[in-house]
Protein backbone atom coordinates (compact mmCIF):
# COMPACT_ATOMS: atom_id res chain seq x y z
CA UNK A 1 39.70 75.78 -1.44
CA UNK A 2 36.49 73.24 -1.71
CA UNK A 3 33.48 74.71 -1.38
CA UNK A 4 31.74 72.22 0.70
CA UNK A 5 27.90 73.70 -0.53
CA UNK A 6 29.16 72.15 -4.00
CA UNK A 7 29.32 68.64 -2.40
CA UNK A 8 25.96 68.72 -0.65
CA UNK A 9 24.51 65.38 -0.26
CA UNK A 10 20.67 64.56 -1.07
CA UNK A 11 18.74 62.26 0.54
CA UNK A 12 15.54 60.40 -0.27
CA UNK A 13 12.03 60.38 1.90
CA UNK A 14 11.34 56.97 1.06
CA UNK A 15 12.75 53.91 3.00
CA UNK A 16 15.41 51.73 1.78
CA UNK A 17 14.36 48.63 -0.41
CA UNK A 18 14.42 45.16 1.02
CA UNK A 19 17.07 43.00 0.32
CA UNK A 20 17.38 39.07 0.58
CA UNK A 21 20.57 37.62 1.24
CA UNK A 22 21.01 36.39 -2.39
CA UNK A 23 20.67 40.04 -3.45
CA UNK A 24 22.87 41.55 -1.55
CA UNK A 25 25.56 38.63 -2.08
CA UNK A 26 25.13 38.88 -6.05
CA UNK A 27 25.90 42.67 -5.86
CA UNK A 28 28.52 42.40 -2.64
CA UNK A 29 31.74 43.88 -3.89
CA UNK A 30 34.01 40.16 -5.23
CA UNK A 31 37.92 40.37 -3.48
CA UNK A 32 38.52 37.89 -6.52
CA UNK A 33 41.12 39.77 -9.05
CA UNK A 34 38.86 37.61 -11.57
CA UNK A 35 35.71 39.49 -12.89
CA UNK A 36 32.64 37.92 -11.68
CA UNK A 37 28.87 39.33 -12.56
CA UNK A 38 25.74 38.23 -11.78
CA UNK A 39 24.93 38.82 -14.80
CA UNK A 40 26.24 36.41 -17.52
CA UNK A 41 25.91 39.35 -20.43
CA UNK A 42 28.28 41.56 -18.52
CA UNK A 43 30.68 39.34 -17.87
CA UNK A 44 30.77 38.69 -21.67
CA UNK A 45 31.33 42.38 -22.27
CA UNK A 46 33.69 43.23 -19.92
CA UNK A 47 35.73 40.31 -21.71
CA UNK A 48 35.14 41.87 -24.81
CA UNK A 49 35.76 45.44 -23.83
CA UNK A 50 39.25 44.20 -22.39
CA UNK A 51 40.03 42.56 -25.94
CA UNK A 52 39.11 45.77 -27.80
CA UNK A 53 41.15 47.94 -26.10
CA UNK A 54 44.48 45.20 -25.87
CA UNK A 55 44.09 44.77 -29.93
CA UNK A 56 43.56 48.53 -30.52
CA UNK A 57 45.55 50.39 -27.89
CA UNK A 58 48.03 52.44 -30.07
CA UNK A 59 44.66 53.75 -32.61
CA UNK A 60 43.37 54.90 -29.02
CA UNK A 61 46.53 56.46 -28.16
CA UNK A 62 46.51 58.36 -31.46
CA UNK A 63 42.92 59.24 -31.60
CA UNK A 64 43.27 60.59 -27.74
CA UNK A 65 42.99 64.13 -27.14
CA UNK A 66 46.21 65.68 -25.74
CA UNK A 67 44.56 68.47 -25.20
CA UNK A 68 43.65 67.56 -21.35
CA UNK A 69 40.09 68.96 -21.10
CA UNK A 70 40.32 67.52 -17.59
CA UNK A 71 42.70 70.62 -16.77
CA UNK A 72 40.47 72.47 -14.51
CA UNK A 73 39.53 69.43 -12.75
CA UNK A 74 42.85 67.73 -12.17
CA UNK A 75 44.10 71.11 -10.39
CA UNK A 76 41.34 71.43 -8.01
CA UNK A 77 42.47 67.50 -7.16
CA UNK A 78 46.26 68.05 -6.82
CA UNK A 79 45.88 70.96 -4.58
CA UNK A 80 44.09 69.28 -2.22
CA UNK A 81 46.27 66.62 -2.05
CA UNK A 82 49.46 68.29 -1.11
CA UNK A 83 52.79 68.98 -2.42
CA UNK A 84 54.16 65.78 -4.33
CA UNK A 85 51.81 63.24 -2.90
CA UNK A 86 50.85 59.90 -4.30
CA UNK A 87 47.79 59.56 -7.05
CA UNK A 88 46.25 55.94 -8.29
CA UNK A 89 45.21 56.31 -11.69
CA UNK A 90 42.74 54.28 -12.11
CA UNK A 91 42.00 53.13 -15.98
CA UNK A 92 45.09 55.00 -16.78
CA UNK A 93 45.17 53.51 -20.03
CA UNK A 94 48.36 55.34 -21.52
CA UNK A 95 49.32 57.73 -19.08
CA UNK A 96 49.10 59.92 -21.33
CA UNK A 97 47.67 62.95 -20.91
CA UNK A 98 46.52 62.54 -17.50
CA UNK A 99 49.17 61.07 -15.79
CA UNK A 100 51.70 62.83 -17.41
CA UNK A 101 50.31 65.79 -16.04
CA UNK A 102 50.18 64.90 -12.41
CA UNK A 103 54.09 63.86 -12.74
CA UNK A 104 55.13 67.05 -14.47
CA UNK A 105 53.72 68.70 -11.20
CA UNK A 106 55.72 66.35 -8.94
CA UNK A 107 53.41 63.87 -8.14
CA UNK A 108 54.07 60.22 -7.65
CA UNK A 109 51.72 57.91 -9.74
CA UNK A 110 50.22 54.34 -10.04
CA UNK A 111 48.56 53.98 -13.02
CA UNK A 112 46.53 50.84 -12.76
CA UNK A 113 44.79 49.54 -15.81
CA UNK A 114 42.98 46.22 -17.50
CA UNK A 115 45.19 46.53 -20.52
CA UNK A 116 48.47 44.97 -21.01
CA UNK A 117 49.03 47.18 -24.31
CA UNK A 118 47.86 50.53 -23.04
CA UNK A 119 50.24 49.82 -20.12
CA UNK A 120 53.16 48.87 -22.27
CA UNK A 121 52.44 51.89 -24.05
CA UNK A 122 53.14 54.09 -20.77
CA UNK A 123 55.94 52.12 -19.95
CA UNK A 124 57.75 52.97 -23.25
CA UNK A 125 56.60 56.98 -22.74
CA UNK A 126 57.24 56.83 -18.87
CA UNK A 127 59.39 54.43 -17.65
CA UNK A 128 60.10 55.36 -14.21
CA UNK A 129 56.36 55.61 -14.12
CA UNK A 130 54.80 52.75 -11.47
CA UNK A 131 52.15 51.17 -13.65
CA UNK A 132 49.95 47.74 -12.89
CA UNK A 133 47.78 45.34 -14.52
CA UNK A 134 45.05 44.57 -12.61
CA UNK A 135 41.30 44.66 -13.16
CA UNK A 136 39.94 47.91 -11.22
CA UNK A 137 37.10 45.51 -9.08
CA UNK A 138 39.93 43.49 -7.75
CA UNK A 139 41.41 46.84 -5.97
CA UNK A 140 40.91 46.70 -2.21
């Protein structure tokens, strides 16, 4: 069961910080599936991110714990989620071992991930597996 004292929320004294128009439009969330940043630089590295991980996907596969440190977490997730529900994955990379655990335990999931190679990579281990390319700020 959640304990809802874990989740408390904390709020700040001071007013909210004034916005133009511009502002808020440069940091407004973009419906475009093509990655768009105010800031130059971080548009850059995103690109370069993407092209690290599509020319080096099977080393990161390898080098990936299997181990599933997120254990603990994962369960508190799925059983609040009920019995063979749906889970997005997002950044699934591999599937592997995240999503593999969630569809051991019955769950349906879309993986959704930047990288053509870490998908192709789940394909091959999961194939009935329901996994997309897409970047994650184009997801509605």
């Amino acid at each position: 069961m959640l304990n809802h004292a874990e989740h408390s929320v904390v709020r700040s004294s001071r007013p909210p910080i004034a916005q133009s128009s511009a502002t808020r439009a440069a940091f407004a969330p973009k419906t475009t599936a093509t990655l768009t940043s105010p800031d130059p630089d971080l548009t850059a590295l995103a690109a370069t991110t993407q092209d690290v991980y599509e020319r080096n996907a099977r080393r990161f596969d390898a080098e990936r714990s299997k181990g599933l440190h997120e254990r603990v977490w994962l369960d508190r997730f799925l059983a609040l989620t009920g019995e063979a529900g749906r889970v997005l994955d997002l950044g699934c990379g591999t599937g592997d071992p995240i999503a593999a655990y969630m569809t051991e335990r019955g769950f349906h999931v879309i993986g959704i991930d930047a990288s053509a190679a870490m998908l192709a990579i789940a394909r091959e281990r999961f194939p009935a597996g329901d996994w997309r390319r897409t970047l994650i700020p184009a997801v509605p």
